[in-house]
Protein backbone atom coordinates (compact mmCIF):
# COMPACT_ATOMS: atom_id res chain seq x y z
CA UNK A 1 0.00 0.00 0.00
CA UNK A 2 1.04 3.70 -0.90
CA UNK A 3 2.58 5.72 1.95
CA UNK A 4 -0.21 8.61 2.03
CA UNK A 5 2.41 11.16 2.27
CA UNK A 6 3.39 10.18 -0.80
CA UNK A 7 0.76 11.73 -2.51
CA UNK A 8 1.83 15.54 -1.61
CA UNK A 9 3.61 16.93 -4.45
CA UNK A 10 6.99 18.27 -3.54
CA UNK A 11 8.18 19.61 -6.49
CA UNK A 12 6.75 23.45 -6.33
CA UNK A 13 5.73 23.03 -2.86
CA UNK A 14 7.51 21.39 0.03
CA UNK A 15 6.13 20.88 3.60
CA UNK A 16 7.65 23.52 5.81
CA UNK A 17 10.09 22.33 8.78
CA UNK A 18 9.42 23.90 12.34
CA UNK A 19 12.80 25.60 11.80
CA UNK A 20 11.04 27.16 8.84
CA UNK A 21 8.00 28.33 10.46
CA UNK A 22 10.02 31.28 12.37
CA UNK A 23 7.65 34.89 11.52
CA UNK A 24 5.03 35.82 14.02
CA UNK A 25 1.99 36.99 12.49
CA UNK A 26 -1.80 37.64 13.16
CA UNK A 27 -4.55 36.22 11.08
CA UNK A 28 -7.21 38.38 11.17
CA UNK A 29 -10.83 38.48 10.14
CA UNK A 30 -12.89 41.76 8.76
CA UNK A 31 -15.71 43.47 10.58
CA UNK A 32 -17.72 45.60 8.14
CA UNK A 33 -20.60 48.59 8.70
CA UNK A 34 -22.79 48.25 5.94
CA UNK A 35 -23.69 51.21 4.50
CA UNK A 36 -26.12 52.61 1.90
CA UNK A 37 -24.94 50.49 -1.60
CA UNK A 38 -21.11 49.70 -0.03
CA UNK A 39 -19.81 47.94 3.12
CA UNK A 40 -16.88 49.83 5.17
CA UNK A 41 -14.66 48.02 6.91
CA UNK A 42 -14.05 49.57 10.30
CA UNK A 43 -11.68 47.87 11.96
CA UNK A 44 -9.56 44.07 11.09
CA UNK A 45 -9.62 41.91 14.65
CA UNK A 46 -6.99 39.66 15.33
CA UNK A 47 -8.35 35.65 15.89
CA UNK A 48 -5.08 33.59 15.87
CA UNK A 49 -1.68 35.06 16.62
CA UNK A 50 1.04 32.37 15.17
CA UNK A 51 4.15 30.90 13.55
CA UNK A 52 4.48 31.10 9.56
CA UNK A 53 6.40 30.68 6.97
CA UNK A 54 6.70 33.62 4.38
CA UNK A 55 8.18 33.37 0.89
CA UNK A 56 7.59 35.52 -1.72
CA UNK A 57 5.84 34.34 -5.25
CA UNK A 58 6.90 37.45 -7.48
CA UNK A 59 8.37 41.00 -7.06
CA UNK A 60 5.65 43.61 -6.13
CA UNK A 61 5.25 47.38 -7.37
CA UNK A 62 4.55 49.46 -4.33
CA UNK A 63 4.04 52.98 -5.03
CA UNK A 64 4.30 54.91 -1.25
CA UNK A 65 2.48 52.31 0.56
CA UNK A 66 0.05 50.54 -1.61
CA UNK A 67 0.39 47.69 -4.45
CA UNK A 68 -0.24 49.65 -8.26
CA UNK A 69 -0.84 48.12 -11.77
CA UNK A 70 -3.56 45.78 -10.80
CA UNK A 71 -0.38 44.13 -8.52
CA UNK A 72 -3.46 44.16 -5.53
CA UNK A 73 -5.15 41.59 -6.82
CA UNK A 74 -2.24 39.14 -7.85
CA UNK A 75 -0.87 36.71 -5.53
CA UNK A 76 2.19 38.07 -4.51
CA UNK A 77 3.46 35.87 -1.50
CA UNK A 78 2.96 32.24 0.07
CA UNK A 79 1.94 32.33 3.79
CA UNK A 80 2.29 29.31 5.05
CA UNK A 81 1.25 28.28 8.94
CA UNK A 82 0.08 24.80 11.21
CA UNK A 83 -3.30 24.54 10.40
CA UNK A 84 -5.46 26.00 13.10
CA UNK A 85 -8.09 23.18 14.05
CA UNK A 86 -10.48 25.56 15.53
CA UNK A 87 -10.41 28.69 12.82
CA UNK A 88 -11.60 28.73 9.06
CA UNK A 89 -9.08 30.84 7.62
CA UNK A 90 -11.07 31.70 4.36
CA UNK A 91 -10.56 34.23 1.10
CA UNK A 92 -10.85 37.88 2.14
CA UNK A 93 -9.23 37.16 5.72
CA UNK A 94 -6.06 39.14 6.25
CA UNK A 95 -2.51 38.66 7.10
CA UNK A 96 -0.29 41.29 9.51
CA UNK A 97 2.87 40.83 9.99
CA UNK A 98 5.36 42.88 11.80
CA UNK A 99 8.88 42.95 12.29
CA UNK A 100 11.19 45.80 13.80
CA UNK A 101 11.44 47.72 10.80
CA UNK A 102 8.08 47.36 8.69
CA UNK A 103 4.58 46.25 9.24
CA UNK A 104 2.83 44.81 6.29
CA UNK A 105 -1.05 44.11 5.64
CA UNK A 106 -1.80 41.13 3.39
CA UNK A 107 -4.93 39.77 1.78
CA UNK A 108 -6.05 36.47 1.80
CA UNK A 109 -6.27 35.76 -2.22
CA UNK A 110 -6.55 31.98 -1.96
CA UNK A 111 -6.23 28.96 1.18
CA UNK A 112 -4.92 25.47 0.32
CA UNK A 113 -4.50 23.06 2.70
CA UNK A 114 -1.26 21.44 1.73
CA UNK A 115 -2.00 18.01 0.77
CA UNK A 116 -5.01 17.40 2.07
CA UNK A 117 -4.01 15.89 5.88
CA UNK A 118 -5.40 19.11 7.75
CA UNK A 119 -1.67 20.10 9.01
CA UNK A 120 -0.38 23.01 6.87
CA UNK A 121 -2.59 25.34 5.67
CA UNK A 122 -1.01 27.26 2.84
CA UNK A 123 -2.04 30.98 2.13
CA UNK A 124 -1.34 32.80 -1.33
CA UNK A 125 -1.89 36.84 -0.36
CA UNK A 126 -1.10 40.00 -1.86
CA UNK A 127 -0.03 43.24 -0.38
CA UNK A 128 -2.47 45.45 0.86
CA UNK A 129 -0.41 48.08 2.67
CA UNK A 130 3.19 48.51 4.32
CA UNK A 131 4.35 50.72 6.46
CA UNK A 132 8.28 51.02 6.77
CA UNK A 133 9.96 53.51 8.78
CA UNK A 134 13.26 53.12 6.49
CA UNK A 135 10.46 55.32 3.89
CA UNK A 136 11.65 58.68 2.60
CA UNK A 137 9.04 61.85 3.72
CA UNK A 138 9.66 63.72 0.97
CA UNK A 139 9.30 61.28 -1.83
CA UNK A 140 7.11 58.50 0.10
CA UNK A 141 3.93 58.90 1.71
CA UNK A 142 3.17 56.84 4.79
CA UNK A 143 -0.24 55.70 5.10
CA UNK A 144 -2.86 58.23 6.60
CA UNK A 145 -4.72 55.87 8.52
CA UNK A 146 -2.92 52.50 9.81
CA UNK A 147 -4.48 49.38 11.63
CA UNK A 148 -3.25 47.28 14.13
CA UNK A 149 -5.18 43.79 14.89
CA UNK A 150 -6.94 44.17 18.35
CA UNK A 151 -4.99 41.69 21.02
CA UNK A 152 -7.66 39.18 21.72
CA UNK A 153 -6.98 36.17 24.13
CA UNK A 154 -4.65 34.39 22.21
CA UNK A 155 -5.33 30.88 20.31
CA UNK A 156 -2.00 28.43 20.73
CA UNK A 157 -0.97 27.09 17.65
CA UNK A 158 -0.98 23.48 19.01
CA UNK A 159 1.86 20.86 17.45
């Protein structure tokens, strides 16, 4: 009989190691007002805060602080974390991720769970917005308005 393992293709796409999975980052849902003939979102709440591994797909155009050319829409970067047994992580959910220099908003553009056993859950996301302090004033415009994920009690990513 077939090791089911087996079946995962590794060529594009190999299973991430726990040395791999080294970037903190929130997953975060979207909590709309619904208004006359549009929805506005008013704020992004944190759910799970937790491990990843983040590789990029393509070069992105960012022009200040915001993906140009229709780049918004294209999946610019593989997100990939332990798959969270209690969350649906689902298309329009977002990505933040922060280090000590920038803090970047990505959208959820597509969720695959990597071979099909329920224990990597592989995001493809786009840039939404980034805010680096390494930015130029004078030729760069930081964003005017800039959210942070609520702190909720935190989910553990269980192993």
């Amino acid at each position: 009989m077939a090791d089911p393992r087996s079946s995962i293709q590794v060529t594009k796409r190999r299973l991430p190691t726990v040395g791999e999975l080294r970037e903190l980052v929130w997953v975060c849902t979207t909590v709309e007002k619904p208004d006359m003939n549009v929805s506005t979102i008013t704020r992004r709440p944190g759910v799970i805060h937790v491990r990843a591994r983040i590789r990029p797909l393509s070069g992105a155009m960012i022009l200040d602080y915001q993906a140009v050319f229709g780049e918004a829409e294209k999946p610019t970067t593989e997100i990939t974390v332990r798959n969270p047994p209690d969350v649906k992580v689902d298309v329009r959910h977002w990505i933040f991720h922060a280090t000590t220099v920038y803090e970047t908003w990505y959208k959820v553009r597509t969720v695959e769970d990597m071979g099909g056993f329920n224990r990597f859950l592989m995001m493809r996301c786009s840039i939404e917005q980034t805010k680096d302090l390494r930015s130029d004033p004078a030729t760069q415009q930081l964003p005017q308005r800039w959210d942070d994920p609520d702190a909720p009690p935190r989910v553990p990513d269980q192993i």
